[in-house]
C-alpha atoms as a PDB file:
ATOM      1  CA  UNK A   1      77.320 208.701 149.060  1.00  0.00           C
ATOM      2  CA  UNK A   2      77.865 211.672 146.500  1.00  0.00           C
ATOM      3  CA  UNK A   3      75.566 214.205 145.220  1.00  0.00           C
ATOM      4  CA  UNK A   4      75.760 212.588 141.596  1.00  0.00           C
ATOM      5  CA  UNK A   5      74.438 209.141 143.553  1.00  0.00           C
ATOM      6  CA  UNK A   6      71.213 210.634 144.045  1.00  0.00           C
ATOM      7  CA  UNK A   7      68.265 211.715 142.038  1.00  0.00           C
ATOM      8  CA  UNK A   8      65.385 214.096 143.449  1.00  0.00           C
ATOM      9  CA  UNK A   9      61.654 213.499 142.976  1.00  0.00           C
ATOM     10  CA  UNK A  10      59.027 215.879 143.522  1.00  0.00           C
ATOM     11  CA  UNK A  11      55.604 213.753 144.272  1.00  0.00           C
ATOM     12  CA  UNK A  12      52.613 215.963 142.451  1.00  0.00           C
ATOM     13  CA  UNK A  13      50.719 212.976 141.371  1.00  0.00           C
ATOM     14  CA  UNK A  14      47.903 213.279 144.005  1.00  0.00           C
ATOM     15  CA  UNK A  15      44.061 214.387 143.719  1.00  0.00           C
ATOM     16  CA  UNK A  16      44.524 217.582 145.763  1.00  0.00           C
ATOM     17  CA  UNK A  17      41.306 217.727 147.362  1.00  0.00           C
ATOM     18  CA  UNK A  18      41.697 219.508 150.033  1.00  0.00           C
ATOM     19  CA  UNK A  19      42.238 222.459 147.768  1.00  0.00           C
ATOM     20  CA  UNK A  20      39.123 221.625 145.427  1.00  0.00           C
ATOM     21  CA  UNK A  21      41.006 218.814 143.135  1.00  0.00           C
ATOM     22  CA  UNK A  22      43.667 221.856 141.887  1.00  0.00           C
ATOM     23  CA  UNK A  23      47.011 220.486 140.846  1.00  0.00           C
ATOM     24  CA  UNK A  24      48.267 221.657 143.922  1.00  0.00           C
ATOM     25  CA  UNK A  25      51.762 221.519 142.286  1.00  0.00           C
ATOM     26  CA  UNK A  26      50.879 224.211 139.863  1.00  0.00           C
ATOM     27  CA  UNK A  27      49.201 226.485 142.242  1.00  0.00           C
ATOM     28  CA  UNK A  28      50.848 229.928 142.490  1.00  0.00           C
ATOM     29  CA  UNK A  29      52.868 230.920 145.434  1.00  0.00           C
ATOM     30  CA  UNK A  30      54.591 234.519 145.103  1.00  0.00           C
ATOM     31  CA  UNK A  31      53.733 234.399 141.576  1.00  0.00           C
ATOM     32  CA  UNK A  32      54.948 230.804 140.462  1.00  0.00           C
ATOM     33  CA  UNK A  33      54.164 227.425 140.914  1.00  0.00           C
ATOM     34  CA  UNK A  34      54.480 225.734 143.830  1.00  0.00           C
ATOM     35  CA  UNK A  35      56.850 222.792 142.531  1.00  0.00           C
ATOM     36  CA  UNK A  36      58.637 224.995 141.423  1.00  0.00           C
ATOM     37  CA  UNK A  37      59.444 226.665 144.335  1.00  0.00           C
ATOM     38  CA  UNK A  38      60.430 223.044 145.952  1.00  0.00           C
ATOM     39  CA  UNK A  39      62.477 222.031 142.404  1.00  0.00           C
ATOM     40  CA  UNK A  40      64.926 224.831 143.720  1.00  0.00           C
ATOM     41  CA  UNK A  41      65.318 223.607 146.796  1.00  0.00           C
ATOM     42  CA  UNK A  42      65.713 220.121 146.155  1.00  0.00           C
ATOM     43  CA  UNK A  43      68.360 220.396 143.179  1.00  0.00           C
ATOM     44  CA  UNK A  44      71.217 221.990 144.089  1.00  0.00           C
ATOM     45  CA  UNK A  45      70.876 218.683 146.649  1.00  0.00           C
ATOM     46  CA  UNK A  46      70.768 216.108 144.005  1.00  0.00           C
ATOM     47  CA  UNK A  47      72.490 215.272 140.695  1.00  0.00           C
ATOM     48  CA  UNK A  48      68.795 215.361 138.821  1.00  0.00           C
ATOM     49  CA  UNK A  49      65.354 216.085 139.434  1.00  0.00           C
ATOM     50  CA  UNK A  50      61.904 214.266 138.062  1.00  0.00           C
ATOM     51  CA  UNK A  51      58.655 215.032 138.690  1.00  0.00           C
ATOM     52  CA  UNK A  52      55.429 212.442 139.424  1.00  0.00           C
ATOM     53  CA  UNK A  53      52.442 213.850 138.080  1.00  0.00           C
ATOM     54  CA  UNK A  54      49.279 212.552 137.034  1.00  0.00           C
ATOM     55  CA  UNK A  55      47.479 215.790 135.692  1.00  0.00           C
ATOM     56  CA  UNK A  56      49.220 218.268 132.936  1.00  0.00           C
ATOM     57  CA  UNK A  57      52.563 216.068 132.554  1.00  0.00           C
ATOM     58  CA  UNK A  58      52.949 219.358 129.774  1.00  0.00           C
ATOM     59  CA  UNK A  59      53.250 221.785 132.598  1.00  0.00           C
ATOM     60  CA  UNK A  60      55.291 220.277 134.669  1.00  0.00           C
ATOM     61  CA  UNK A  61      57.644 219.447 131.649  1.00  0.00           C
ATOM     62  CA  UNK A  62      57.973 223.263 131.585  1.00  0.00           C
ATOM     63  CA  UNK A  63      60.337 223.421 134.408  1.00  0.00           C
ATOM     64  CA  UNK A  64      62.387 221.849 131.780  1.00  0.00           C
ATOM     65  CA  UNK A  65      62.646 218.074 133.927  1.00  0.00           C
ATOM     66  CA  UNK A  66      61.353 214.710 133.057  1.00  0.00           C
ATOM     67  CA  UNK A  67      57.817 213.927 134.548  1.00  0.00           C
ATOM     68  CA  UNK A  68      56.635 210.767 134.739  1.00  0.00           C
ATOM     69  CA  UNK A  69      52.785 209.263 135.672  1.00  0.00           C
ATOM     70  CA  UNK A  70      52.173 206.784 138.060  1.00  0.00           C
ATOM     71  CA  UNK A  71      52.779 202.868 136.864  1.00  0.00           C
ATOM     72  CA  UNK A  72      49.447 201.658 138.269  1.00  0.00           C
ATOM     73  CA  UNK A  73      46.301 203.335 138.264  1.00  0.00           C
ATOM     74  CA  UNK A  74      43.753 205.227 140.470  1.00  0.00           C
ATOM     75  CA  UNK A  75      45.779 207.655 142.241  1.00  0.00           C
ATOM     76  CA  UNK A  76      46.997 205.015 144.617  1.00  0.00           C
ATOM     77  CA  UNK A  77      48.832 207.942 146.861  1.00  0.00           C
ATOM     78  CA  UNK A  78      52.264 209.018 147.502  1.00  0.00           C
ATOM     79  CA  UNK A  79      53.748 205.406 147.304  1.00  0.00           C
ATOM     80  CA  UNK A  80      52.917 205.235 143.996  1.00  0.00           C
ATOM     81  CA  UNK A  81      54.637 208.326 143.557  1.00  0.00           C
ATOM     82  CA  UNK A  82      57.769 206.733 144.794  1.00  0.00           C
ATOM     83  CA  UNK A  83      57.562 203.763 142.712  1.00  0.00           C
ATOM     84  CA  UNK A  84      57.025 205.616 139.487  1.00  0.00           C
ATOM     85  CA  UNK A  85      60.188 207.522 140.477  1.00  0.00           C
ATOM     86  CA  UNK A  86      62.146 204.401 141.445  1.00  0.00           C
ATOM     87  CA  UNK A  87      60.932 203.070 137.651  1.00  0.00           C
ATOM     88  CA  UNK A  88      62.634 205.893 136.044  1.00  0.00           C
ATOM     89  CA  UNK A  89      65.687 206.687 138.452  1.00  0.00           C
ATOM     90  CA  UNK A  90      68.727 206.448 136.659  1.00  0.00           C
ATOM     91  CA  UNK A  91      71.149 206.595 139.757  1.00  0.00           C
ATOM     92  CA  UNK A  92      71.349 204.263 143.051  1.00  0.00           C
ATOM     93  CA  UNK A  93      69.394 206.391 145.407  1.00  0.00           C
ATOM     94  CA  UNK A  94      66.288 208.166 145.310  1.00  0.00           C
ATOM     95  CA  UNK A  95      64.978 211.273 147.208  1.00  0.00           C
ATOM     96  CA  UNK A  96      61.477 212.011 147.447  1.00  0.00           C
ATOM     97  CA  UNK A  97      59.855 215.755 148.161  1.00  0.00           C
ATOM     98  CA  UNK A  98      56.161 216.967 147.943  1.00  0.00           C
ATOM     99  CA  UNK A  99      54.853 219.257 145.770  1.00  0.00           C
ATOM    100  CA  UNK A 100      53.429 221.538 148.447  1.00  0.00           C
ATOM    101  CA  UNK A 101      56.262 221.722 151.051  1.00  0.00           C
ATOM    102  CA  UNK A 102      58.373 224.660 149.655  1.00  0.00           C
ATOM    103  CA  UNK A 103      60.278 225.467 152.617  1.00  0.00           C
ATOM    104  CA  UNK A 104      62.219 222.167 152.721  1.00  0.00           C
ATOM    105  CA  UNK A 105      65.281 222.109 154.561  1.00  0.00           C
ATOM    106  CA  UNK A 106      68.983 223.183 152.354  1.00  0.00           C
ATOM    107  CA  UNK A 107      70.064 219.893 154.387  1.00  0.00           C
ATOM    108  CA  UNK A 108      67.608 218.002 153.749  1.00  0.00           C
ATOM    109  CA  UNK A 109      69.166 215.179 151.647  1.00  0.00           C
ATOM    110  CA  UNK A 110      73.090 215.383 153.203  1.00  0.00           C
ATOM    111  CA  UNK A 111      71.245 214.933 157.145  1.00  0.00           C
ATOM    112  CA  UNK A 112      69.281 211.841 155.474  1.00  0.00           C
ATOM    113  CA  UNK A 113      72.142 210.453 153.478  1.00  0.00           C
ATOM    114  CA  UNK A 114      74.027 210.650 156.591  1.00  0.00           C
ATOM    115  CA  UNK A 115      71.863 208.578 158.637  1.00  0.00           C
ATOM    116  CA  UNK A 116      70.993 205.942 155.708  1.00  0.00           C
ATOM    117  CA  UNK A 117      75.102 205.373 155.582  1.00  0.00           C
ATOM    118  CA  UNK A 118      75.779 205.056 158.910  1.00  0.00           C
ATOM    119  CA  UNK A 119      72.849 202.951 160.300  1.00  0.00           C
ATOM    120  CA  UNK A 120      73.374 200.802 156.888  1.00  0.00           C
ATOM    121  CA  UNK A 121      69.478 201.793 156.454  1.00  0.00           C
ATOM    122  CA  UNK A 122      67.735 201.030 153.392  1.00  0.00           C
ATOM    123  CA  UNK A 123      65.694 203.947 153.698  1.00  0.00           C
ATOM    124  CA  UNK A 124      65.913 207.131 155.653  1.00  0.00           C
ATOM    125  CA  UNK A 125      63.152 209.443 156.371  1.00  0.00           C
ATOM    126  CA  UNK A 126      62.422 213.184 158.353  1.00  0.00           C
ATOM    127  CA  UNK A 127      60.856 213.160 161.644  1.00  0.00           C
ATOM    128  CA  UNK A 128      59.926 216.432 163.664  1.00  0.00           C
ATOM    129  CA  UNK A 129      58.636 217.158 166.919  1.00  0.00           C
ATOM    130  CA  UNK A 130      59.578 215.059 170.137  1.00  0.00           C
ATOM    131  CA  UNK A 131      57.467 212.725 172.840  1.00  0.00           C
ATOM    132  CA  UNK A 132      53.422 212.797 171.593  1.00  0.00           C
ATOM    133  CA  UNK A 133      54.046 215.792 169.253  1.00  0.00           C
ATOM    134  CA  UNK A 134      56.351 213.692 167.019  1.00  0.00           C
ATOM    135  CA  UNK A 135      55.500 213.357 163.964  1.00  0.00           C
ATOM    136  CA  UNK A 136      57.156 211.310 160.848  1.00  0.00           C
ATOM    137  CA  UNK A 137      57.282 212.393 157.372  1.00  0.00           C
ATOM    138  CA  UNK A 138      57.263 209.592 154.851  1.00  0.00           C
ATOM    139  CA  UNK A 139      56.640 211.541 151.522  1.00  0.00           C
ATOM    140  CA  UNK A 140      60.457 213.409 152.666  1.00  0.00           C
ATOM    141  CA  UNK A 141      62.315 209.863 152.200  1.00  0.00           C
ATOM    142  CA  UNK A 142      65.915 208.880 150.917  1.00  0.00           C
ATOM    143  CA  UNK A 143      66.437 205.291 149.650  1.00  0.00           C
ATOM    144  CA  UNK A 144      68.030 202.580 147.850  1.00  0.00           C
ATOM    145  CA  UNK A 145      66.547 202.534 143.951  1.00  0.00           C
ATOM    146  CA  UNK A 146      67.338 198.690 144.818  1.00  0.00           C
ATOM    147  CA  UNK A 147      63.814 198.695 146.671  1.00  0.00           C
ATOM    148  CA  UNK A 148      62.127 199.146 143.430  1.00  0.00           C
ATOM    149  CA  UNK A 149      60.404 195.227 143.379  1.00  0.00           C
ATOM    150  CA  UNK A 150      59.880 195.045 147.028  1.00  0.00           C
ATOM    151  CA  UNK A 151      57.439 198.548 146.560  1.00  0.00           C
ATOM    152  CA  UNK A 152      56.286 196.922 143.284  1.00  0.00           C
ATOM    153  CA  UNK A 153      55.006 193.794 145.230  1.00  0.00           C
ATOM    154  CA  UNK A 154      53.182 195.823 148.075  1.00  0.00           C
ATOM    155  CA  UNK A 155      51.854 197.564 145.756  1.00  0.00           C
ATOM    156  CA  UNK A 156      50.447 194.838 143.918  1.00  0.00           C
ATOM    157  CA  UNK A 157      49.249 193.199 146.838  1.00  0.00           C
ATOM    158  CA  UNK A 158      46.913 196.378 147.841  1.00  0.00           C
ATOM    159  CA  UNK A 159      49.077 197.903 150.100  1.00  0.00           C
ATOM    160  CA  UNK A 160      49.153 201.785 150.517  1.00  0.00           C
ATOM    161  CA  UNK A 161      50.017 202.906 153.689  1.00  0.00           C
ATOM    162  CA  UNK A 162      53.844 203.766 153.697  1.00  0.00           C
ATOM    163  CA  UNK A 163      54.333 202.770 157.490  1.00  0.00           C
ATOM    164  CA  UNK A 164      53.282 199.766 156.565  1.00  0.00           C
ATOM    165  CA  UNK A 165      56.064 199.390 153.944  1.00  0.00           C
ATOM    166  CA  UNK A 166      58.381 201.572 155.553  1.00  0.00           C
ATOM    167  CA  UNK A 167      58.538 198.781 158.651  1.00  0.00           C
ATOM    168  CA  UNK A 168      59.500 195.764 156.345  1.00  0.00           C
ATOM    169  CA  UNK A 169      63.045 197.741 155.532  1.00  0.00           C
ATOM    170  CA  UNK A 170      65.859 198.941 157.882  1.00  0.00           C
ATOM    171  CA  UNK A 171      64.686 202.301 158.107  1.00  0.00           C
ATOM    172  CA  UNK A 172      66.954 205.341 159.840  1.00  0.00           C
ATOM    173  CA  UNK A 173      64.827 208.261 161.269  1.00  0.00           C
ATOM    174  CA  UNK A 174      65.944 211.520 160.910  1.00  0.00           C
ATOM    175  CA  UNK A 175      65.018 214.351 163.289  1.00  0.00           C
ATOM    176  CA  UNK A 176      64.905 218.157 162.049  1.00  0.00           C
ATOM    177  CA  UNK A 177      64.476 220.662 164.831  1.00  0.00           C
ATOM    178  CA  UNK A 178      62.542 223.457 162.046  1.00  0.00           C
ATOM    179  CA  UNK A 179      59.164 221.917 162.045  1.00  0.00           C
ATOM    180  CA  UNK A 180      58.046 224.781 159.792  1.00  0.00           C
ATOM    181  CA  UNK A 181      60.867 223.608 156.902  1.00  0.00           C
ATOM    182  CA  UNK A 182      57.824 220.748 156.459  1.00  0.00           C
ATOM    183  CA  UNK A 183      54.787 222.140 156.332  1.00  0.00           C
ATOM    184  CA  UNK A 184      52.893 221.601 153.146  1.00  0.00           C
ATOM    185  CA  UNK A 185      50.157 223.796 152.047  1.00  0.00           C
ATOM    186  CA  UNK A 186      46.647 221.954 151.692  1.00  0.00           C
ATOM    187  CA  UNK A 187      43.926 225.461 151.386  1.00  0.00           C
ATOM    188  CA  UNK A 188      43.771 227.717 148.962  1.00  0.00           C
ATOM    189  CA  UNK A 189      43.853 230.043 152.248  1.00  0.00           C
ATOM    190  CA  UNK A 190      47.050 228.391 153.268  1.00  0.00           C
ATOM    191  CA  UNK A 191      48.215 229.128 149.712  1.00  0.00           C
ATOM    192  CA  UNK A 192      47.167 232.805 150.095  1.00  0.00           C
ATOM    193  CA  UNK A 193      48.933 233.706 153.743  1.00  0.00           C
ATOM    194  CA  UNK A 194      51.845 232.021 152.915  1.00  0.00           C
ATOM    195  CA  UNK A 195      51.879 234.029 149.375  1.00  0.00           C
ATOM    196  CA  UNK A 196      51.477 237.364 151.386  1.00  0.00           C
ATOM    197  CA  UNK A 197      54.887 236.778 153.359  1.00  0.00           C
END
């Protein structure tokens, strides 16, 4: 898998309550917004970026990428996110990132790729942590644009949860030892100490 086989999306599509129904995406960390601060991280991994986003599509066009609402309504969560993405991806495999997770890993999408290759996965996704502190991440998520109808179908059929969908595909965990690479910032006061660094 090449560079130029894969296309980045940043998932800002969500309500953002936790931090008062802001476009958490848009919220300013060291002075600019915080998909921003994940767009640089995540495209010198991928041959394009994109951008869900369900609130002020004009701002996020900005950053000078394609943004692109969810297909079905209500804010149906992150899945929809991916789905929208897989609608509009342009190359064979799509990488997902959240909005609020600007520390993601440099390696991010060559340690997934890896994994999705050689455990002929259809989908490969970050895990942290070890024994009852382990903890998967399925908004940080490499796979096949192929999977487009199968997510199209759950998601028709009222499904939501991504383990859910996750455990109908071959799916190749990946784990990441830097726990901190995937925090995401949910407060305002999150937004604020990790500003002051």
């Amino acid at each position: 898998m090449q560079i130029n086989d894969i296309t980045g999306l940043i998932l800002a599509g969500g309500r953002g309550t936790r931090m008062g129904s802001v476009d958490k995406g848009l919220q300013p960390l060291g002075g600019e917004p915080m998909a921003l601060h994940v767009m640089r991280r995540l495209a010198p991994q991928v041959d394009a970026v994109i951008i869900n986003a369900n609130r002020n599509g004009e701002l996020y066009a900005g950053f000078g990428v394609p943004v692109f609402p969810d297909e079905i309504e209500g804010f149906a969560g992150p899945l929809a996110g991916l789905q929208a993405g897989l609608c509009h991806c342009r190359t064979p495999y799509l990488v997902s990132a959240p909005c609020d997770s600007p520390f993601l890993p440099h390696d991010l999408v060559a340690r997934l790729a890896d994994a999705l290759e050689q455990q002929e996965a259809d989908l490969a996704l970050a895990v942290t942590g070890s024994g009852e502190g382990r903890q998967e991440h399925p908004v940080f998520c490499l796979l096949k644009t192929s999977l487009q109808a199968s997510l199209t179908a759950f998601l028709q059929a009222g499904g939501r949860k991504p383990a859910i969908w996750f455990a109908s595909l071959k799916t190749a965990r990946v784990n990441f030892e830097d726990e901190d690479a995937f925090r995401n910032i949910n407060t305002l006061l999150e937004l604020d100490q990790y500003g002051a660094h």
